[in-house]
PDB file of N, CA and C in Angstrom:
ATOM      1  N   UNK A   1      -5.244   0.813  -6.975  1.00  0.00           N
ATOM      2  CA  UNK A   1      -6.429   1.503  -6.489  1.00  0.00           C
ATOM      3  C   UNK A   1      -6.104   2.162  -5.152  1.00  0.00           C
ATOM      4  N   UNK A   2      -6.672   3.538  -5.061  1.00  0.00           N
ATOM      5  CA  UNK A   2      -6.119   4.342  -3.831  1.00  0.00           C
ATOM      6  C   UNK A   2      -7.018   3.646  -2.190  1.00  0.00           C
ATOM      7  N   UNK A   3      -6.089   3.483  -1.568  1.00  0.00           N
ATOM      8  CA  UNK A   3      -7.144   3.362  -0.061  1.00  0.00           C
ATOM      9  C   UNK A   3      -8.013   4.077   0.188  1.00  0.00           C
ATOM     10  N   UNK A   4      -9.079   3.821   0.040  1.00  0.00           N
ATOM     11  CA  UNK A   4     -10.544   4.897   0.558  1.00  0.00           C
ATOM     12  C   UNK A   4     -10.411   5.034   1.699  1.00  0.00           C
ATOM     13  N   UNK A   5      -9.553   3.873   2.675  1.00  0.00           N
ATOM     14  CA  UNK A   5      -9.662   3.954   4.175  1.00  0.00           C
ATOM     15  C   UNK A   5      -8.368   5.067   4.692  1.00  0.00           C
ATOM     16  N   UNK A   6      -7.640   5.503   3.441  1.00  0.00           N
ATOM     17  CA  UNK A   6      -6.553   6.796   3.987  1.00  0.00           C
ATOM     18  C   UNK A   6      -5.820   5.914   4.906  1.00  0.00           C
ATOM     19  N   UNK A   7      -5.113   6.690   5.571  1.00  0.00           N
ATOM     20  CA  UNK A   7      -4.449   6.560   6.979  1.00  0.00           C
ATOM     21  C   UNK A   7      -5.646   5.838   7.985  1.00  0.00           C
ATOM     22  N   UNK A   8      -6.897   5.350   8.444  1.00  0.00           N
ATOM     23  CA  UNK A   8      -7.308   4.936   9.359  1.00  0.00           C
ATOM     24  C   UNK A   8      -7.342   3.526   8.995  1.00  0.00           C
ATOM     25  N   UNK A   9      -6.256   2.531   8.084  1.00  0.00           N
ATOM     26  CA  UNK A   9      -5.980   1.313   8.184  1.00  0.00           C
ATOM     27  C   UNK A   9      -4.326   1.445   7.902  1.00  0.00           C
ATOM     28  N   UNK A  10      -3.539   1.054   8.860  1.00  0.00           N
ATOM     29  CA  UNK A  10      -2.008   1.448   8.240  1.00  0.00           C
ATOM     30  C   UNK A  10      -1.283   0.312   8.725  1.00  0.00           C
ATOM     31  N   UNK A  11       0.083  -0.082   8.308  1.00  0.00           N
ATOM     32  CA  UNK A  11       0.967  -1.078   9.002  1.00  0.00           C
ATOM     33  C   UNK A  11       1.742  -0.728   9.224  1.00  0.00           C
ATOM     34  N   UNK A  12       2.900  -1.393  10.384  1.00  0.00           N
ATOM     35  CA  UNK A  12       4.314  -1.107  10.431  1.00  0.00           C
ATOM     36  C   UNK A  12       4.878  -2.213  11.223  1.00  0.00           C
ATOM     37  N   UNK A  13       6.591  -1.986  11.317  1.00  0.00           N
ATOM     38  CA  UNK A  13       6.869  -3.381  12.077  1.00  0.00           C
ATOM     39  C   UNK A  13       7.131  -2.752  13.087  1.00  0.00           C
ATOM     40  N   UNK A  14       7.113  -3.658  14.470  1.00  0.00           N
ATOM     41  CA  UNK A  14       7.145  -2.917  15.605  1.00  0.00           C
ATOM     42  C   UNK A  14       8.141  -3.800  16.257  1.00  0.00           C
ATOM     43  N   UNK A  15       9.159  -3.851  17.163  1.00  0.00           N
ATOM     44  CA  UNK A  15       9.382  -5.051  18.185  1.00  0.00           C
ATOM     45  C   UNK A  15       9.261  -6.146  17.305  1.00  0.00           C
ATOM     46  N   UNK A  16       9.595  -6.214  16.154  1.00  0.00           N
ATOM     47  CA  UNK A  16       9.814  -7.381  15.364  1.00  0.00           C
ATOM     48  C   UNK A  16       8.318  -8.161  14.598  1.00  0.00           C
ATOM     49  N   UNK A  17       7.590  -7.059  15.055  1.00  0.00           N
ATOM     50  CA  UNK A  17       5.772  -7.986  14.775  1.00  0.00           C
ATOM     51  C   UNK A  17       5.447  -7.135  13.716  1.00  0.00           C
ATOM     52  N   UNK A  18       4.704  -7.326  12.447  1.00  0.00           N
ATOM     53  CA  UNK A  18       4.039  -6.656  11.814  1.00  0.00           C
ATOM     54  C   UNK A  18       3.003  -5.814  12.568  1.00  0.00           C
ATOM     55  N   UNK A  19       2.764  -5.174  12.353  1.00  0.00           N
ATOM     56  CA  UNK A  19       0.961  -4.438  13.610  1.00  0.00           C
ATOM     57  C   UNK A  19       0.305  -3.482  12.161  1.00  0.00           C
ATOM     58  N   UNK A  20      -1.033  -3.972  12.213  1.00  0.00           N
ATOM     59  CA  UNK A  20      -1.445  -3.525  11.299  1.00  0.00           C
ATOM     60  C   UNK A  20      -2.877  -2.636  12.504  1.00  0.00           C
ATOM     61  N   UNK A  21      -2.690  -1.030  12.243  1.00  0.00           N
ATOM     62  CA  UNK A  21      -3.741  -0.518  13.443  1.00  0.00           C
ATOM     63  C   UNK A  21      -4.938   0.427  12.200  1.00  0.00           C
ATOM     64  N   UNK A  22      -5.885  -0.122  12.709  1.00  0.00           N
ATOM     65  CA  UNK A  22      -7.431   0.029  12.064  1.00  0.00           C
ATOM     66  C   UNK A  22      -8.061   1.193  13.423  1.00  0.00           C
ATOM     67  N   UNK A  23      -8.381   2.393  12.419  1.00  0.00           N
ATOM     68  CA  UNK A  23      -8.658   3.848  13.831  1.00  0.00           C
ATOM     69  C   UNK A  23     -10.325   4.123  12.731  1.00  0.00           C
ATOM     70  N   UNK A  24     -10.730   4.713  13.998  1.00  0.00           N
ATOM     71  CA  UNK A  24     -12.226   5.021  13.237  1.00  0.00           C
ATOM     72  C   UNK A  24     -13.423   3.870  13.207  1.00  0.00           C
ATOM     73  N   UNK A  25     -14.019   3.945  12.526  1.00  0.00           N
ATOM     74  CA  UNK A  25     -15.252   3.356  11.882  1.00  0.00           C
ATOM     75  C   UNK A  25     -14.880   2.587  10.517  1.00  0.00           C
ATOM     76  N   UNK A  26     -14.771   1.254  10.900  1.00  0.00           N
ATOM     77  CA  UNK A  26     -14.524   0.250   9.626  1.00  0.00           C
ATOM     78  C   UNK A  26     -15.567  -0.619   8.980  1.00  0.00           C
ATOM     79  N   UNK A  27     -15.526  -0.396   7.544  1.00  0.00           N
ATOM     80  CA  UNK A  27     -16.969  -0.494   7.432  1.00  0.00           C
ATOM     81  C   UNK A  27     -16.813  -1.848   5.946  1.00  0.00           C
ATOM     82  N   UNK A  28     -17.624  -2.145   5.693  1.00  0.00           N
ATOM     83  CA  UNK A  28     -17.821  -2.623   4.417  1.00  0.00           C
ATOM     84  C   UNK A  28     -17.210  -2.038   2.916  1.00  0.00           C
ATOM     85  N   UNK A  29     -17.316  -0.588   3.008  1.00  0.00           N
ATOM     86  CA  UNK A  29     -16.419  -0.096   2.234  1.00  0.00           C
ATOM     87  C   UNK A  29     -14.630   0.160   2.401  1.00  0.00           C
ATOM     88  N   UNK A  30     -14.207  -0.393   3.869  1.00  0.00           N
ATOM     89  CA  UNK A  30     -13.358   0.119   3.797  1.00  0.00           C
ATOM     90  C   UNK A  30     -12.452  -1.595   4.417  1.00  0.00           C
ATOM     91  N   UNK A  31     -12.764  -2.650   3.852  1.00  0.00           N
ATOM     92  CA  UNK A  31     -12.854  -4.366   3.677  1.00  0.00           C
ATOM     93  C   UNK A  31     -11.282  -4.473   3.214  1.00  0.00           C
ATOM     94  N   UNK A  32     -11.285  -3.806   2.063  1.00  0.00           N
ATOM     95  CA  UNK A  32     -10.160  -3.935   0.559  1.00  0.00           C
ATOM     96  C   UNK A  32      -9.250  -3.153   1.669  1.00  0.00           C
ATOM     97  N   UNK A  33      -9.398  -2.377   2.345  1.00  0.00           N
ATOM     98  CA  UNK A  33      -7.933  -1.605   2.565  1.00  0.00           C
ATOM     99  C   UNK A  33      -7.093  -2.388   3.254  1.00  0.00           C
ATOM    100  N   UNK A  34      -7.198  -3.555   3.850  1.00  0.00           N
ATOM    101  CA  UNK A  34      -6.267  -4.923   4.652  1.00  0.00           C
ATOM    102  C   UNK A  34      -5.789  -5.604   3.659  1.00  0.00           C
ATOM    103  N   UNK A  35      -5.844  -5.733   2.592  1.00  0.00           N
ATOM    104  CA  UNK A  35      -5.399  -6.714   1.272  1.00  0.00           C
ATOM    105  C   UNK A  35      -3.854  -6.509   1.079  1.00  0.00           C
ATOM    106  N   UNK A  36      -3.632  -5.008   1.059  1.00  0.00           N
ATOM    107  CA  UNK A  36      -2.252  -4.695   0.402  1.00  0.00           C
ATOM    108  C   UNK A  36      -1.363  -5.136   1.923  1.00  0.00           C
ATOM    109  N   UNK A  37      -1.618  -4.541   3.008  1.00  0.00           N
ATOM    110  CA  UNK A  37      -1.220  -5.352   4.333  1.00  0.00           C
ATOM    111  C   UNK A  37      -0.987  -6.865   4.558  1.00  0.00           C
ATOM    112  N   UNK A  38      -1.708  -7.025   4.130  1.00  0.00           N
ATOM    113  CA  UNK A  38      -1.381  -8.725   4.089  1.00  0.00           C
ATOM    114  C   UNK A  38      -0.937  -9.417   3.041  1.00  0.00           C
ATOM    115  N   UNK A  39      -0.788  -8.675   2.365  1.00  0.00           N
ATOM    116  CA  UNK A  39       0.650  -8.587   1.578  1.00  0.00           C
ATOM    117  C   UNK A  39       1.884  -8.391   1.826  1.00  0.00           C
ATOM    118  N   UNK A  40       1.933  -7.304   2.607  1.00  0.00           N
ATOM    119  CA  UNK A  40       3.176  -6.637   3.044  1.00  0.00           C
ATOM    120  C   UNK A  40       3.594  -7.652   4.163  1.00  0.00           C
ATOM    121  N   UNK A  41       2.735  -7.891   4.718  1.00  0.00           N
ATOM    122  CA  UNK A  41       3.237  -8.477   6.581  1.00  0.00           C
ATOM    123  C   UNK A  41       3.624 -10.098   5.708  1.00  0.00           C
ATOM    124  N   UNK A  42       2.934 -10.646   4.532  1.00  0.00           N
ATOM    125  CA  UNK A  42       4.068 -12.000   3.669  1.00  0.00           C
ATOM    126  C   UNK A  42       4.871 -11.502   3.537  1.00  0.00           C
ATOM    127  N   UNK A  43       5.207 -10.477   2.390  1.00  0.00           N
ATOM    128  CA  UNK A  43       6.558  -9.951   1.927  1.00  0.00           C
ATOM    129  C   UNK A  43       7.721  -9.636   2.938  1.00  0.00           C
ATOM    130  N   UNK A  44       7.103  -9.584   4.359  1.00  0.00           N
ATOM    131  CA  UNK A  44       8.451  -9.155   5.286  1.00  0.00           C
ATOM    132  C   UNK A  44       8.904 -10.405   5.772  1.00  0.00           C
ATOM    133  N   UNK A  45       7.886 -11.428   5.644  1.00  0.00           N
ATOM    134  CA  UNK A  45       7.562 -12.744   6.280  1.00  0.00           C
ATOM    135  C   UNK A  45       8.111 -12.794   8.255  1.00  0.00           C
ATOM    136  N   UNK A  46       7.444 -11.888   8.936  1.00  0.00           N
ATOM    137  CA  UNK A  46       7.458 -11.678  10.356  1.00  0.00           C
ATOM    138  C   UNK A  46       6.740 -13.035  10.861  1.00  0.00           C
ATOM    139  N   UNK A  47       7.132 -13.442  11.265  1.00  0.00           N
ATOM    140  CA  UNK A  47       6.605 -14.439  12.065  1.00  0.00           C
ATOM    141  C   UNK A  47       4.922 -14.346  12.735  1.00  0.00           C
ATOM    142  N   UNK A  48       4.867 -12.762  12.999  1.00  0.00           N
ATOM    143  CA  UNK A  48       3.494 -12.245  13.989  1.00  0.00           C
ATOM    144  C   UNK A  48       3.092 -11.214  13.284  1.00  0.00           C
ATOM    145  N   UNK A  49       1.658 -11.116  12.906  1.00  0.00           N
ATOM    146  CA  UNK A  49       0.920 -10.131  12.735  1.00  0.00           C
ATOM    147  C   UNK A  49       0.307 -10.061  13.832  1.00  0.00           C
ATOM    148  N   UNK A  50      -0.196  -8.701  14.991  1.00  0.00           N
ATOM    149  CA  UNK A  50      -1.021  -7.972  15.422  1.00  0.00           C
ATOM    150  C   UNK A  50      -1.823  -7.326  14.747  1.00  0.00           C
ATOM    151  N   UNK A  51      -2.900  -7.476  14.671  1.00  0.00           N
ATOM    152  CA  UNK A  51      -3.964  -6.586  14.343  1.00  0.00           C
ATOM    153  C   UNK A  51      -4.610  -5.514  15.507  1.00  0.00           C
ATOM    154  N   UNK A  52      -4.040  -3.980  15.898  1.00  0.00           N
ATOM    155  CA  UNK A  52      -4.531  -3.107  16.773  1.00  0.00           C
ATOM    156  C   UNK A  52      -5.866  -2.961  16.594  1.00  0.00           C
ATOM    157  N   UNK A  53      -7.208  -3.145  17.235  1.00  0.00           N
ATOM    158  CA  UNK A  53      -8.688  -2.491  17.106  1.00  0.00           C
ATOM    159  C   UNK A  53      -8.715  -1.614  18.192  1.00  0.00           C
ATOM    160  N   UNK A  54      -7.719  -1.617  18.943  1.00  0.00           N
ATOM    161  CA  UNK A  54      -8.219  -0.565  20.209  1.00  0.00           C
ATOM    162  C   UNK A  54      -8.963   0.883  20.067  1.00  0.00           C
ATOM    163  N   UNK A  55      -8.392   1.236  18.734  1.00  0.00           N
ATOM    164  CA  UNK A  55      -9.442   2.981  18.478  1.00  0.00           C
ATOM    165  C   UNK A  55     -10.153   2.655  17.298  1.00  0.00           C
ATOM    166  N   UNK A  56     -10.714   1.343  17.311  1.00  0.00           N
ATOM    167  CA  UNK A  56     -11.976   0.883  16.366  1.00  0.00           C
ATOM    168  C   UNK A  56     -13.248   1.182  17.087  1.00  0.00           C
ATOM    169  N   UNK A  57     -14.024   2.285  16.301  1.00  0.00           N
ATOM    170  CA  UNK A  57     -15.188   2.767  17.340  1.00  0.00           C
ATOM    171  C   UNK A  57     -16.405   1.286  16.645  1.00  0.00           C
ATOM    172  N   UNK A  58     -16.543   1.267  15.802  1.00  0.00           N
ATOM    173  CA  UNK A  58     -17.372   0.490  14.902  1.00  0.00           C
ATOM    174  C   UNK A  58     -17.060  -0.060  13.567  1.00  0.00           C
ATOM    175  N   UNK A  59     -17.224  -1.506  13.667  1.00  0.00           N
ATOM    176  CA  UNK A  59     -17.340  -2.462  12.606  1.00  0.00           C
ATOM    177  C   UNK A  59     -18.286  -3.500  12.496  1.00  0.00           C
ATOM    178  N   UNK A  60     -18.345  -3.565  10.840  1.00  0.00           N
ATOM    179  CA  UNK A  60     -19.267  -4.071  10.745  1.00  0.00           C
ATOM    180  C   UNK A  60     -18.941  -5.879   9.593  1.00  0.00           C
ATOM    181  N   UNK A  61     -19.421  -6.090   8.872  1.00  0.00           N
ATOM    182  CA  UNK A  61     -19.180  -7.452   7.811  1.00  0.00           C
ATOM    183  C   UNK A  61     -17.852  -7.365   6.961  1.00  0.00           C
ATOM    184  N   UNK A  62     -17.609  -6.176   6.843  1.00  0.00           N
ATOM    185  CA  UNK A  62     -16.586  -5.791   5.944  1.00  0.00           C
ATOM    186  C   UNK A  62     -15.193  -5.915   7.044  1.00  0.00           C
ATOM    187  N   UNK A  63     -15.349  -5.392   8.007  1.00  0.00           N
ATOM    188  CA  UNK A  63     -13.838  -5.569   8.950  1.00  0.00           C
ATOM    189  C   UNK A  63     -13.710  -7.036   9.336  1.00  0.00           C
ATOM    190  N   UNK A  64     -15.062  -8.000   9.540  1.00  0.00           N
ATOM    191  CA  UNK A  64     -14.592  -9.199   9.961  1.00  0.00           C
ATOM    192  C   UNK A  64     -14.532 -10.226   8.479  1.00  0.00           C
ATOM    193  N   UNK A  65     -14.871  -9.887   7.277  1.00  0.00           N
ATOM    194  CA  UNK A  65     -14.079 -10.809   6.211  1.00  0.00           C
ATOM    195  C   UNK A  65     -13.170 -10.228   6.298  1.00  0.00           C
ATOM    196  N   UNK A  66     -12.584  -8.938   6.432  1.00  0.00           N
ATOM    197  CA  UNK A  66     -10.863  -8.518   5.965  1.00  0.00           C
ATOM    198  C   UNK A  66     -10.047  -9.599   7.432  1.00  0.00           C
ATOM    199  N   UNK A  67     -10.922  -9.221   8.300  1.00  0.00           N
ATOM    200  CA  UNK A  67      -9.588 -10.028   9.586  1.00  0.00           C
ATOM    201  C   UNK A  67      -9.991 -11.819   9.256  1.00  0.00           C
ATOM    202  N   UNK A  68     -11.173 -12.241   9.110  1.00  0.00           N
ATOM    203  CA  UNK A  68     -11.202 -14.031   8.663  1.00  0.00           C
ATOM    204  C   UNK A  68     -10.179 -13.678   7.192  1.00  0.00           C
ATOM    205  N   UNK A  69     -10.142 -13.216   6.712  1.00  0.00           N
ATOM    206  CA  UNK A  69      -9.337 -13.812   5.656  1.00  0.00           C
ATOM    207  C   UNK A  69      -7.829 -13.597   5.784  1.00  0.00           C
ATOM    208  N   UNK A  70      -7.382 -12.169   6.469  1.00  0.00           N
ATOM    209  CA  UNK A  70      -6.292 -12.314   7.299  1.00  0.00           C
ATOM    210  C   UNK A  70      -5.503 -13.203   7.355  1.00  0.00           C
ATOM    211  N   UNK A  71      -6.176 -13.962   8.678  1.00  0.00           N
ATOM    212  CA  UNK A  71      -5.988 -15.037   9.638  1.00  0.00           C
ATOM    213  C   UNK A  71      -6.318 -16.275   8.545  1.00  0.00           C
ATOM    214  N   UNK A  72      -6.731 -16.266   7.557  1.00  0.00           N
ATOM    215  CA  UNK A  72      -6.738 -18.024   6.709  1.00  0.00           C
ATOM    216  C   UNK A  72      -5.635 -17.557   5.945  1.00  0.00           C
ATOM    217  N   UNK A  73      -5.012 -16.568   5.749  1.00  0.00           N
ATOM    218  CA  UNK A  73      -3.792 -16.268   4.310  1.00  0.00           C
ATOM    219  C   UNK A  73      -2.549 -16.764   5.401  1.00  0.00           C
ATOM    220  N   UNK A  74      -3.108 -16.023   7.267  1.00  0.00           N
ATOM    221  CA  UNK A  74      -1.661 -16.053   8.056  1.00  0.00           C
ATOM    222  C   UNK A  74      -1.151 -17.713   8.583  1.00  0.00           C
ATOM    223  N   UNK A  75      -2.791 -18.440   8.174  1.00  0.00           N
ATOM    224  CA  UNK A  75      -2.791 -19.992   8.856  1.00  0.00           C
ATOM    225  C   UNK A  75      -2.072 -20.805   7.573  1.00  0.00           C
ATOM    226  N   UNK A  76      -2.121 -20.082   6.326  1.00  0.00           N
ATOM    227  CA  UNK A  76      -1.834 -20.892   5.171  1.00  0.00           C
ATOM    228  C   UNK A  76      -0.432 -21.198   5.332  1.00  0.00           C
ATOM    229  N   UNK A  77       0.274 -19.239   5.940  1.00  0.00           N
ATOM    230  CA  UNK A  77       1.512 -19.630   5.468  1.00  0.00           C
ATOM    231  C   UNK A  77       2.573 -19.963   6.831  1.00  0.00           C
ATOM    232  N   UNK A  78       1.630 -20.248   7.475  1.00  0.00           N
ATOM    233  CA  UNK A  78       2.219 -21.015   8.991  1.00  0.00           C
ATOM    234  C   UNK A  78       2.284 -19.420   9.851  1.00  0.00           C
ATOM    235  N   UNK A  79       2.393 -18.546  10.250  1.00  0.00           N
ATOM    236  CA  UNK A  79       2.267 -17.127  10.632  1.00  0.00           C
ATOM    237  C   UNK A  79       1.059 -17.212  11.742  1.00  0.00           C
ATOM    238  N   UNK A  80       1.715 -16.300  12.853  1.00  0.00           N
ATOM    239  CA  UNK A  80       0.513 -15.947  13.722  1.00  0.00           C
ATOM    240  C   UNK A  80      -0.567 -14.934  13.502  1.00  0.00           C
ATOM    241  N   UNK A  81      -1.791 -14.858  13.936  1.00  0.00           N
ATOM    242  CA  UNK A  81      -2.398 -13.890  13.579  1.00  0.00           C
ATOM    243  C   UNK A  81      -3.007 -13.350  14.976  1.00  0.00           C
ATOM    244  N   UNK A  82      -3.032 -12.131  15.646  1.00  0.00           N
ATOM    245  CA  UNK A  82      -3.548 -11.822  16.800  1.00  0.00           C
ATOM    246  C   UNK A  82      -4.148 -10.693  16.753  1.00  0.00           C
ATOM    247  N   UNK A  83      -5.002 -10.745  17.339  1.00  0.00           N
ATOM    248  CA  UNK A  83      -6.021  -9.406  17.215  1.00  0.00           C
ATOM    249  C   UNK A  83      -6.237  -8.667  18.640  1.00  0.00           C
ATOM    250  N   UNK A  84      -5.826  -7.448  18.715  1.00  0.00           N
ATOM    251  CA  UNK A  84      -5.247  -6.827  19.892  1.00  0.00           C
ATOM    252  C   UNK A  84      -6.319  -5.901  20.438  1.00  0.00           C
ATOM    253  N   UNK A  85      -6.956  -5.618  21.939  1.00  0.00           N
ATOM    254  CA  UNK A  85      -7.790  -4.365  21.944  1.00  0.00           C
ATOM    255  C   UNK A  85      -7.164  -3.144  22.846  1.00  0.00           C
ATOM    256  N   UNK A  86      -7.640  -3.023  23.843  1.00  0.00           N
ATOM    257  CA  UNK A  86      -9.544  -3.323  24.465  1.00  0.00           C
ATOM    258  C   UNK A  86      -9.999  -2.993  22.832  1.00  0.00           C
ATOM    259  N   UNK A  87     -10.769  -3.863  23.131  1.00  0.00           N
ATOM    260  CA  UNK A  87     -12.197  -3.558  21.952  1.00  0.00           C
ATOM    261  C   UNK A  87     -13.151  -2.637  22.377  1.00  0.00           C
ATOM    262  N   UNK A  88     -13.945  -2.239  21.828  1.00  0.00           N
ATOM    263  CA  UNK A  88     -15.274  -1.067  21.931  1.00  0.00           C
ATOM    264  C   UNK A  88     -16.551  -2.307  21.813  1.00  0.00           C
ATOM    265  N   UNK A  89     -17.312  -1.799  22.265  1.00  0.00           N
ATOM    266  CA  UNK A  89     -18.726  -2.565  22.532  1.00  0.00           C
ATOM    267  C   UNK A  89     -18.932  -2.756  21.116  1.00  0.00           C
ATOM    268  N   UNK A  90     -19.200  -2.255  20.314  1.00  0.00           N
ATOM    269  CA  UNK A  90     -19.891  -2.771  18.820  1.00  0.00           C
ATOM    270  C   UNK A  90     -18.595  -3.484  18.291  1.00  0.00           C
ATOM    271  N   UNK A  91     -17.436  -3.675  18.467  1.00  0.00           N
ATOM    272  CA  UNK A  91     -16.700  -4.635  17.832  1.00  0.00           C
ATOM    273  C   UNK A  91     -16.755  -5.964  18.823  1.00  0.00           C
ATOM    274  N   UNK A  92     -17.024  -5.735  19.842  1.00  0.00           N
ATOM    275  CA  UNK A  92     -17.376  -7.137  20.750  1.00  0.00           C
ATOM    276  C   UNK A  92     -18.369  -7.975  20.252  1.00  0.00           C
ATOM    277  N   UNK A  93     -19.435  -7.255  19.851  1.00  0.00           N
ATOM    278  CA  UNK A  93     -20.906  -7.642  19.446  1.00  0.00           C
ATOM    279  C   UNK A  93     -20.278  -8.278  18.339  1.00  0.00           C
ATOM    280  N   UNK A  94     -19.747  -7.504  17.493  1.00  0.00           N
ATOM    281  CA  UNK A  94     -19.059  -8.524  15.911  1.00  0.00           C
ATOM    282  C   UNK A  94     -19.232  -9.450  16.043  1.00  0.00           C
ATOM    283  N   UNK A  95     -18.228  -9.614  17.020  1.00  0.00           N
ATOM    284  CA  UNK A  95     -17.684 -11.110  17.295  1.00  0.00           C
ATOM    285  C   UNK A  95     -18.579 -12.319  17.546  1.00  0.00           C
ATOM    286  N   UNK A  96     -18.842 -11.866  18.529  1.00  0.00           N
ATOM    287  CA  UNK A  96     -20.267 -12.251  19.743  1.00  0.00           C
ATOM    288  C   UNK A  96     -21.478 -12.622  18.629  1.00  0.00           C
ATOM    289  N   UNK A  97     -21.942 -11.681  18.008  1.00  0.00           N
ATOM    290  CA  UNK A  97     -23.115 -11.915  16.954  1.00  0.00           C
ATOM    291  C   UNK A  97     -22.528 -12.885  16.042  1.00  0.00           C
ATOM    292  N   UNK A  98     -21.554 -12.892  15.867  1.00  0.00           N
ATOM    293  CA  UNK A  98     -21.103 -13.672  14.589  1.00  0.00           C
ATOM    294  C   UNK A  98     -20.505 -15.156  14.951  1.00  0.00           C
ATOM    295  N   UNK A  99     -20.062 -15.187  15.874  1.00  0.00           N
ATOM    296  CA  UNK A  99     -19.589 -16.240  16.677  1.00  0.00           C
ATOM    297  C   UNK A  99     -18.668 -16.751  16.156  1.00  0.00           C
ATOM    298  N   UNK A 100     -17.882 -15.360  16.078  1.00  0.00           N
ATOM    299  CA  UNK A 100     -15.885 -15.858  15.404  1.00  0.00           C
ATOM    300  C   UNK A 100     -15.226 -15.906  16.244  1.00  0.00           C
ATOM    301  N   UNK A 101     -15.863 -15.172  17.660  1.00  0.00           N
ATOM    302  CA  UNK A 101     -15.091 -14.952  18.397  1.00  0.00           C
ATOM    303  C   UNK A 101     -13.530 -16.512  19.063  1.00  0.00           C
ATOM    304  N   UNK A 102     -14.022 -17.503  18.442  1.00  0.00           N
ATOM    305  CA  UNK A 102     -13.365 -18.545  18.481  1.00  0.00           C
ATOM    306  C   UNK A 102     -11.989 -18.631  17.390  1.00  0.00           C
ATOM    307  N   UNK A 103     -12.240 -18.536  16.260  1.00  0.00           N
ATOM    308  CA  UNK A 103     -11.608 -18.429  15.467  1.00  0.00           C
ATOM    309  C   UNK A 103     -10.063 -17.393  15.759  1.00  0.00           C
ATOM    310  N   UNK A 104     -10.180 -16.432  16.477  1.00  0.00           N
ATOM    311  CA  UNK A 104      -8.950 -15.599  16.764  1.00  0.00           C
ATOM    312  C   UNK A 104      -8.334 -15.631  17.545  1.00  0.00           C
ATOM    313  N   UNK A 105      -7.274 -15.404  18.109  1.00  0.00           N
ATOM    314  CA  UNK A 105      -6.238 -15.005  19.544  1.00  0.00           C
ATOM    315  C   UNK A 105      -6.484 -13.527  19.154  1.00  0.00           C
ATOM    316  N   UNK A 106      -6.707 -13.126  21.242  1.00  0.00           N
ATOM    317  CA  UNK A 106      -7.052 -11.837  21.226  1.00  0.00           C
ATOM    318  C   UNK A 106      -5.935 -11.632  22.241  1.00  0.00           C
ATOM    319  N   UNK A 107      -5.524 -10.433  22.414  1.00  0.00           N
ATOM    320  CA  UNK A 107      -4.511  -9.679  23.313  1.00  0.00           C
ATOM    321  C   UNK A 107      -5.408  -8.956  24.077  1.00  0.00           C
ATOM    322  N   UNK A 108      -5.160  -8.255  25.061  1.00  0.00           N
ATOM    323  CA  UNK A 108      -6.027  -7.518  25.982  1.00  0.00           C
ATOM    324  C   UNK A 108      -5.289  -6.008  25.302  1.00  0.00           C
ATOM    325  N   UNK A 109      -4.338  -5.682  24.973  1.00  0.00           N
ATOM    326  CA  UNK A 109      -3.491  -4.595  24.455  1.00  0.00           C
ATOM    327  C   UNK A 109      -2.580  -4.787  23.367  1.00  0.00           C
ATOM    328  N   UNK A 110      -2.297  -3.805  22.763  1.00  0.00           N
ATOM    329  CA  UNK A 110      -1.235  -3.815  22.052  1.00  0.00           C
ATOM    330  C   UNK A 110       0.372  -4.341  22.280  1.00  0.00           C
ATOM    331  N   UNK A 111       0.369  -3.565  23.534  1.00  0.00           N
ATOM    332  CA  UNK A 111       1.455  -3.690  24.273  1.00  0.00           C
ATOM    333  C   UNK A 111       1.573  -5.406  25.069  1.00  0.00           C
ATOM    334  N   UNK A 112       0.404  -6.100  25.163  1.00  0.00           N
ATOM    335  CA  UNK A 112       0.749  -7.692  25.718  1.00  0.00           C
ATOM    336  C   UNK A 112       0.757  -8.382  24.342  1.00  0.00           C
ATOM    337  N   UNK A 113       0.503  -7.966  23.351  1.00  0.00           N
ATOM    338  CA  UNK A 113       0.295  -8.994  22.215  1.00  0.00           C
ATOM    339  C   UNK A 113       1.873  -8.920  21.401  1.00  0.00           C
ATOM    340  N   UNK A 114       2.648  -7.370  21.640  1.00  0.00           N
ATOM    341  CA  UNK A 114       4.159  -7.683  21.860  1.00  0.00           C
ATOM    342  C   UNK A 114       4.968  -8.260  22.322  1.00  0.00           C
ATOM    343  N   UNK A 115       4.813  -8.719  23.523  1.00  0.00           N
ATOM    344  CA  UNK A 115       5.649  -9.220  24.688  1.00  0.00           C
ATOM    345  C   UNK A 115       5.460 -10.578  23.961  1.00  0.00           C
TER     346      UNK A 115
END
């Protein structure tokens, strides 16, 4: 099945980390496009996934089951899972409203969640 989310959900390895960067407005319809990624970031078996939200303008139920389930596939198979910003105000609220914000390791950047 083709990504509806195109290019604004993509992966690559970086500095040895998987980084999977989510751009735009992530929505409920666009949930499924992290599946084949978290696939890929097993299949390389990297030690670290980053998850980039920094040019995530808005998300909603659909971006936080794709990152909780993420993070339970990355806890299964012993793997880190980190979720990188600055964040944008409505992905703070996610969190905040939802009160996952516990559940994740956050980076302040892309660039510290490398190091």
């Amino acid at each position: 099945m083709p990504n509806r989310a195109g290019d604004r959900v993509t992966g690559r390895v970086e500095r040895g980390v998987f980084v999977v960067e989510a751009v735009g407005d992530i929505d409920s319809d666009d949930g499924d496009s992290f599946a084949p990624l978290w696939d890929e970031a097993g299949a390389l078996g990297l030690a670290v996934t980053v998850v980039d939200l920094s040019h995530v303008d808005f998300g909603d139920s659909g971006l936080l089951n794709a990152l909780l389930g993420g993070r339970a596939r990355h806890q299964r198979e012993g793997r880190s899972f980190v979720v990188a910003g600055p964040l944008s105000g409505p992905v703070v609220r996610l969190f905040s409203i939802t009160g996952t914000q516990e559940y994740f390791d956050f980076a302040d950047s892309l660039d510290d969640a490398l190091k």
